[in-house]
Protein backbone atom coordinates (compact mmCIF):
# COMPACT_ATOMS: atom_id res chain seq x y z
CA UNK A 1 30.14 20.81 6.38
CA UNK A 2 30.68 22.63 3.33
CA UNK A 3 34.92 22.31 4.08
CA UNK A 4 34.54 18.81 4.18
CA UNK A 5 32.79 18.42 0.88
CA UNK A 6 35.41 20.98 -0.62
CA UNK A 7 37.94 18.84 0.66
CA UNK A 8 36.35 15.69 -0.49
CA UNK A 9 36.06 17.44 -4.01
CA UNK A 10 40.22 18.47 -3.92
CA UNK A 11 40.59 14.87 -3.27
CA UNK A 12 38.82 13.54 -5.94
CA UNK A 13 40.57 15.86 -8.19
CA UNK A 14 44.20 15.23 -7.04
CA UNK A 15 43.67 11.33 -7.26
CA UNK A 16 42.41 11.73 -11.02
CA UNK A 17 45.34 14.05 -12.06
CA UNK A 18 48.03 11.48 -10.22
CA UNK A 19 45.94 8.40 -11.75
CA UNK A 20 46.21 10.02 -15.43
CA UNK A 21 49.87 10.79 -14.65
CA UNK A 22 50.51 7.38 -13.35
CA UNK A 23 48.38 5.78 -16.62
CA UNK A 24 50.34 8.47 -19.09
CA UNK A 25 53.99 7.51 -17.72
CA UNK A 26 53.65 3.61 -18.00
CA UNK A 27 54.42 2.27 -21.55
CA UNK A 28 50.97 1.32 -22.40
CA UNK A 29 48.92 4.03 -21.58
CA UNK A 30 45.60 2.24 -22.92
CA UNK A 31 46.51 -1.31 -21.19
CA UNK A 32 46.98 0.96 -17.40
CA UNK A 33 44.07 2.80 -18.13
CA UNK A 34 41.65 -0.46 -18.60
CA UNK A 35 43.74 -2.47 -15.66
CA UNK A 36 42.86 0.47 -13.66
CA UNK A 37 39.49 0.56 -14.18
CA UNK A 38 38.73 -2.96 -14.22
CA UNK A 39 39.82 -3.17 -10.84
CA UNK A 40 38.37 -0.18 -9.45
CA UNK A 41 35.20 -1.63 -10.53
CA UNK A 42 35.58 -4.95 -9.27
CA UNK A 43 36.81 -3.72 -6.01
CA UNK A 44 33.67 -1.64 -5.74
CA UNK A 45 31.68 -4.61 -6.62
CA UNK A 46 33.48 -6.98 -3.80
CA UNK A 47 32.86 -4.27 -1.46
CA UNK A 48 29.49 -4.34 -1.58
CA UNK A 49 29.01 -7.89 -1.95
CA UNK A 50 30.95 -7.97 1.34
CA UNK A 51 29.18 -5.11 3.13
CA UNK A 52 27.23 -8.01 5.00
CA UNK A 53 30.60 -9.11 6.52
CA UNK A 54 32.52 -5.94 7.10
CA UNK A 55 29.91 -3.70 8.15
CA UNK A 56 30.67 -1.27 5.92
CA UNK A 57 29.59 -1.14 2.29
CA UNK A 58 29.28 1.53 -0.90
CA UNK A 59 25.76 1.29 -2.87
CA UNK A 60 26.60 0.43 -6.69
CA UNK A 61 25.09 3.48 -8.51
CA UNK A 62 26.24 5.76 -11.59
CA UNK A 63 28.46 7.75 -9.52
CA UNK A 64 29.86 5.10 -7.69
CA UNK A 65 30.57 3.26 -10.51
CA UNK A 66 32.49 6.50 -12.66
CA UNK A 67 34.60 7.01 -9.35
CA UNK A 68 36.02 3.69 -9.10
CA UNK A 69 36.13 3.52 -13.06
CA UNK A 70 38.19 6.75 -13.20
CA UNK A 71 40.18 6.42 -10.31
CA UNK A 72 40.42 2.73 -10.07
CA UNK A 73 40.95 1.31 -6.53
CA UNK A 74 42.08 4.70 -5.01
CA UNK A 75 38.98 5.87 -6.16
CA UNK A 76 36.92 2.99 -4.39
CA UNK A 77 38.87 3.90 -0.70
CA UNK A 78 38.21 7.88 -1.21
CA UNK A 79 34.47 6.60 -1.48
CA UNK A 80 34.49 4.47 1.64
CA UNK A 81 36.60 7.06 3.57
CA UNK A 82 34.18 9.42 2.55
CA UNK A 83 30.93 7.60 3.19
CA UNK A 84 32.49 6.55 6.61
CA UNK A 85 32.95 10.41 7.74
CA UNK A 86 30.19 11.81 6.52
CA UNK A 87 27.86 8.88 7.49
């Protein structure tokens, strides 16, 4: 148990560095940044609204919500992938 949640952890910190790099090298570094989260936290949003349908959901809470802010859509999958393995 305790390499999975190390691994989830290295995850979560390898998607924010390439999702700052990614924001940093576009043009308009503010612009990609709100894009990024805007989406993240719609996707999260449309997940759970969905959960219903797909079987699968994420609860909206403050950490949910600062994952898919920060790491935008990426951010919403790590959660699902992660809620999916460790139940």
């Amino acid at each position: 148990m305790e390499l999975q949640q190390t691994g989830i952890w290295v995850a979560c910190c390898l998607m924010l560095l390439f999702s700052l790099i990614a924001v940093f090298k576009s043009g308009h570094p503010v612009k990609a940044l709100l894009v990024s989260c805007g989406s993240g936290v719609a996707a999260l949003f449309a997940l759970h609204l969905l959960r219903q349908l797909c079987g699968v959901g994420l609860p909206v809470s403050d950490v949910t919500l600062a994952v898919s802010a920060i790491g935008g859509v990426p951010g919403v999958i790590l959660l699902l992938m992660g809620s999916l393995i460790l139940g």
